[in-house]
Protein backbone atom coordinates (compact mmCIF):
# COMPACT_ATOMS: atom_id res chain seq x y z
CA UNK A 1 260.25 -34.45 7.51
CA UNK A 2 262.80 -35.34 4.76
CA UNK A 3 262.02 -38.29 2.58
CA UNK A 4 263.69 -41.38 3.10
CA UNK A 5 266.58 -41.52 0.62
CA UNK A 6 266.52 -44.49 -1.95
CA UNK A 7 268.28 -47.79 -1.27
CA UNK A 8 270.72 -49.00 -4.16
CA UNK A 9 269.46 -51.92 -5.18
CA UNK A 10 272.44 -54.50 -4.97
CA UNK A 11 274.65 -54.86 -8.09
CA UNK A 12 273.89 -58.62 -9.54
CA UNK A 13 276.39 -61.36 -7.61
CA UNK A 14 279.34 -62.52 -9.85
CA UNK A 15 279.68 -65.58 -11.11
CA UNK A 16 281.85 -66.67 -8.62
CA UNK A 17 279.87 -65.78 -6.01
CA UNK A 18 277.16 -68.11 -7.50
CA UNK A 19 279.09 -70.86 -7.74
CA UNK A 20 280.50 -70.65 -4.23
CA UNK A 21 277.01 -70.48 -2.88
CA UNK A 22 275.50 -73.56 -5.37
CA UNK A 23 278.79 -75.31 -3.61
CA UNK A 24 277.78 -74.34 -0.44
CA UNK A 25 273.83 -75.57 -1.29
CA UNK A 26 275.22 -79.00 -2.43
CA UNK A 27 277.49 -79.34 0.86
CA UNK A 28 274.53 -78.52 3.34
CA UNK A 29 272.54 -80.72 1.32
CA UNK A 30 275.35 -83.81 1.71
CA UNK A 31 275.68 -82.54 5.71
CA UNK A 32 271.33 -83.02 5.98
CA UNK A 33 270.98 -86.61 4.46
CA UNK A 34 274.00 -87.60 6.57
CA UNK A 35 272.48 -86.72 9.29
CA UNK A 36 268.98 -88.16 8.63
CA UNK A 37 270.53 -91.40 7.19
CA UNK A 38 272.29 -91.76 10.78
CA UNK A 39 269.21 -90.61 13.03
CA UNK A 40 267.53 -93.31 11.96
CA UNK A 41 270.42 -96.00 11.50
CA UNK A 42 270.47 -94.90 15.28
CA UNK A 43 266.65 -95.26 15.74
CA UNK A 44 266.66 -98.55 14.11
CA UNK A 45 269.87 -99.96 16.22
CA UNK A 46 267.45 -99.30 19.22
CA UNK A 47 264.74 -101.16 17.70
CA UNK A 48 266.50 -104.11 16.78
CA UNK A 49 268.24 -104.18 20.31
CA UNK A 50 272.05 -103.27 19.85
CA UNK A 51 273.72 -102.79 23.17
CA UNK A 52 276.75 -100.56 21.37
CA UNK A 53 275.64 -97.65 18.90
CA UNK A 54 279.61 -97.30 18.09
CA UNK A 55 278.84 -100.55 15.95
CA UNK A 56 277.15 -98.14 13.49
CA UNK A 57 280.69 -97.01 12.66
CA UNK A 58 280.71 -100.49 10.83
CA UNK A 59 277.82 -99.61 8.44
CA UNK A 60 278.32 -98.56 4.85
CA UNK A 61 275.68 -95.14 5.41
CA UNK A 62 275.82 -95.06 1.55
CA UNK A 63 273.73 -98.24 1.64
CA UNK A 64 271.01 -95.72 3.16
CA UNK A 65 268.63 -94.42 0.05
CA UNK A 66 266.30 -91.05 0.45
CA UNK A 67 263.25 -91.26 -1.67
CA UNK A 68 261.63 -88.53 -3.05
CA UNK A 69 259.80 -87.60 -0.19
CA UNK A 70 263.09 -87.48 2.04
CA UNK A 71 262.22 -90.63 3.53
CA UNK A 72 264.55 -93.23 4.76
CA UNK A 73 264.39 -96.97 3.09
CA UNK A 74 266.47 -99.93 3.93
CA UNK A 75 267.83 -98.59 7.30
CA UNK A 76 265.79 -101.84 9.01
CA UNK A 77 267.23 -104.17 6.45
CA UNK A 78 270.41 -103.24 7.13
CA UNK A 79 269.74 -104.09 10.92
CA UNK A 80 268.38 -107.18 10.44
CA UNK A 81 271.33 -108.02 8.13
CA UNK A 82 273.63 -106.87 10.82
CA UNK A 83 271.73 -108.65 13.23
CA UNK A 84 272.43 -111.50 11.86
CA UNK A 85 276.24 -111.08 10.54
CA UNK A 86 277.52 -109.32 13.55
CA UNK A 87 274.70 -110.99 16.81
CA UNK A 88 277.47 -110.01 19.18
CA UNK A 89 276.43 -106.25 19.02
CA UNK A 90 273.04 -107.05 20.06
CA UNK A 91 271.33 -107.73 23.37
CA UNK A 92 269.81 -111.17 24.11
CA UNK A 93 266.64 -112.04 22.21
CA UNK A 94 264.05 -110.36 23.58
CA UNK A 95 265.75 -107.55 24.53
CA UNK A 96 265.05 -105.27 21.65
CA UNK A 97 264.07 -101.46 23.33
CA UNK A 98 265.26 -102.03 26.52
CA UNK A 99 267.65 -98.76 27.58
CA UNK A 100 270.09 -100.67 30.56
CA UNK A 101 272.96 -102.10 30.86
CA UNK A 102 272.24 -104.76 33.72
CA UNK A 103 271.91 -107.92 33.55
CA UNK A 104 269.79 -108.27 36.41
CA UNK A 105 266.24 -109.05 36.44
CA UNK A 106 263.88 -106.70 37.92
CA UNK A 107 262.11 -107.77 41.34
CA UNK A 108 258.73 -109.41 41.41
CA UNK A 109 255.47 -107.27 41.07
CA UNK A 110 254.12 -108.67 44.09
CA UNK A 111 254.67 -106.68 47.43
CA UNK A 112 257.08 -108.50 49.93
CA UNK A 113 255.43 -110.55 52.82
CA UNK A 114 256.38 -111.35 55.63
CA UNK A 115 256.45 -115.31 57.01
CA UNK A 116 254.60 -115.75 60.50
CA UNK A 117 255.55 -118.00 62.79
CA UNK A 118 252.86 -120.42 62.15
CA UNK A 119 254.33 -121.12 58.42
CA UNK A 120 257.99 -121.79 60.14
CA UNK A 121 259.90 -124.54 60.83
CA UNK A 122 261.01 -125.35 64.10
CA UNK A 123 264.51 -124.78 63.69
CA UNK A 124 263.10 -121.47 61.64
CA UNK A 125 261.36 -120.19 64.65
CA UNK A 126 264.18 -120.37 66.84
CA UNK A 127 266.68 -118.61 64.05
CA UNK A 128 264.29 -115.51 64.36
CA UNK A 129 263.42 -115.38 67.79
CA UNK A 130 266.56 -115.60 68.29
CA UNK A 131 267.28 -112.71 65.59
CA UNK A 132 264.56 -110.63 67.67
CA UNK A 133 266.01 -111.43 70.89
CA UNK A 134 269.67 -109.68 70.05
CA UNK A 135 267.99 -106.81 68.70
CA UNK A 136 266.64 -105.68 71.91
């Protein structure tokens, strides 16, 4: 067998070539908090109840810090503050969590029962004998 023949070792990157790639480190870096910052403007909107994420487009992100730790502080301030300026986006009290858009109320708990005769009226007894006799 031959030996393997030697790599070249890489010639050292220019100086432009540096700086585009610290550019390029400082733009991902920008791209990531964004992102965070609105993940969790967008977790907190569901917290607080807002029926419209699109009114995040009315936040000032920049508002957003990162501490050390990458961790995001004030996003719930914000949303209680925009709670409070802007109520409008925001379901009714009470609502906070709750992922629909009707307005209805959900049906009792309780399984339906049906009403004999002996708890009828009169005049309801003959409605639904009545009902019964067409059926047949």
């Amino acid at each position: 067998m031959s030996d393997p023949t030697p790599v070249p070792a890489d010639p050292a990157p220019s100086a432009d070539t540096v700086a585009q790639l610290e550019r390029r480190i400082v733009e991902m870096e920008v791209t990531h908090r964004a992102r965070l910052v609105r993940a969790e403007l967008k977790a907190e909107a569901v917290r607080h109840g807002m029926v419209d994420l699109d009114g995040l487009k009315l936040l000032d992100p920049t508002s957003i810090e990162l501490d050390a730790a990458g961790e995001v502080r004030g996003a719930s301030t914000v949303m209680r503050d925009m709670k409070r300026a802007k109520p409008w986006l925001f379901g009714p009290p009470g609502s906070a969590g709750v992922f629909s858009s009707s307005t209805a109320t959900p049906p009792a708990a309780a399984a339906p029962t049906t009403k004999t005769a002996m708890k009828m009226t009169h005049a309801e007894w003959q409605s639904a004998r009545a009902d019964l006799l067409k059926r047949r």
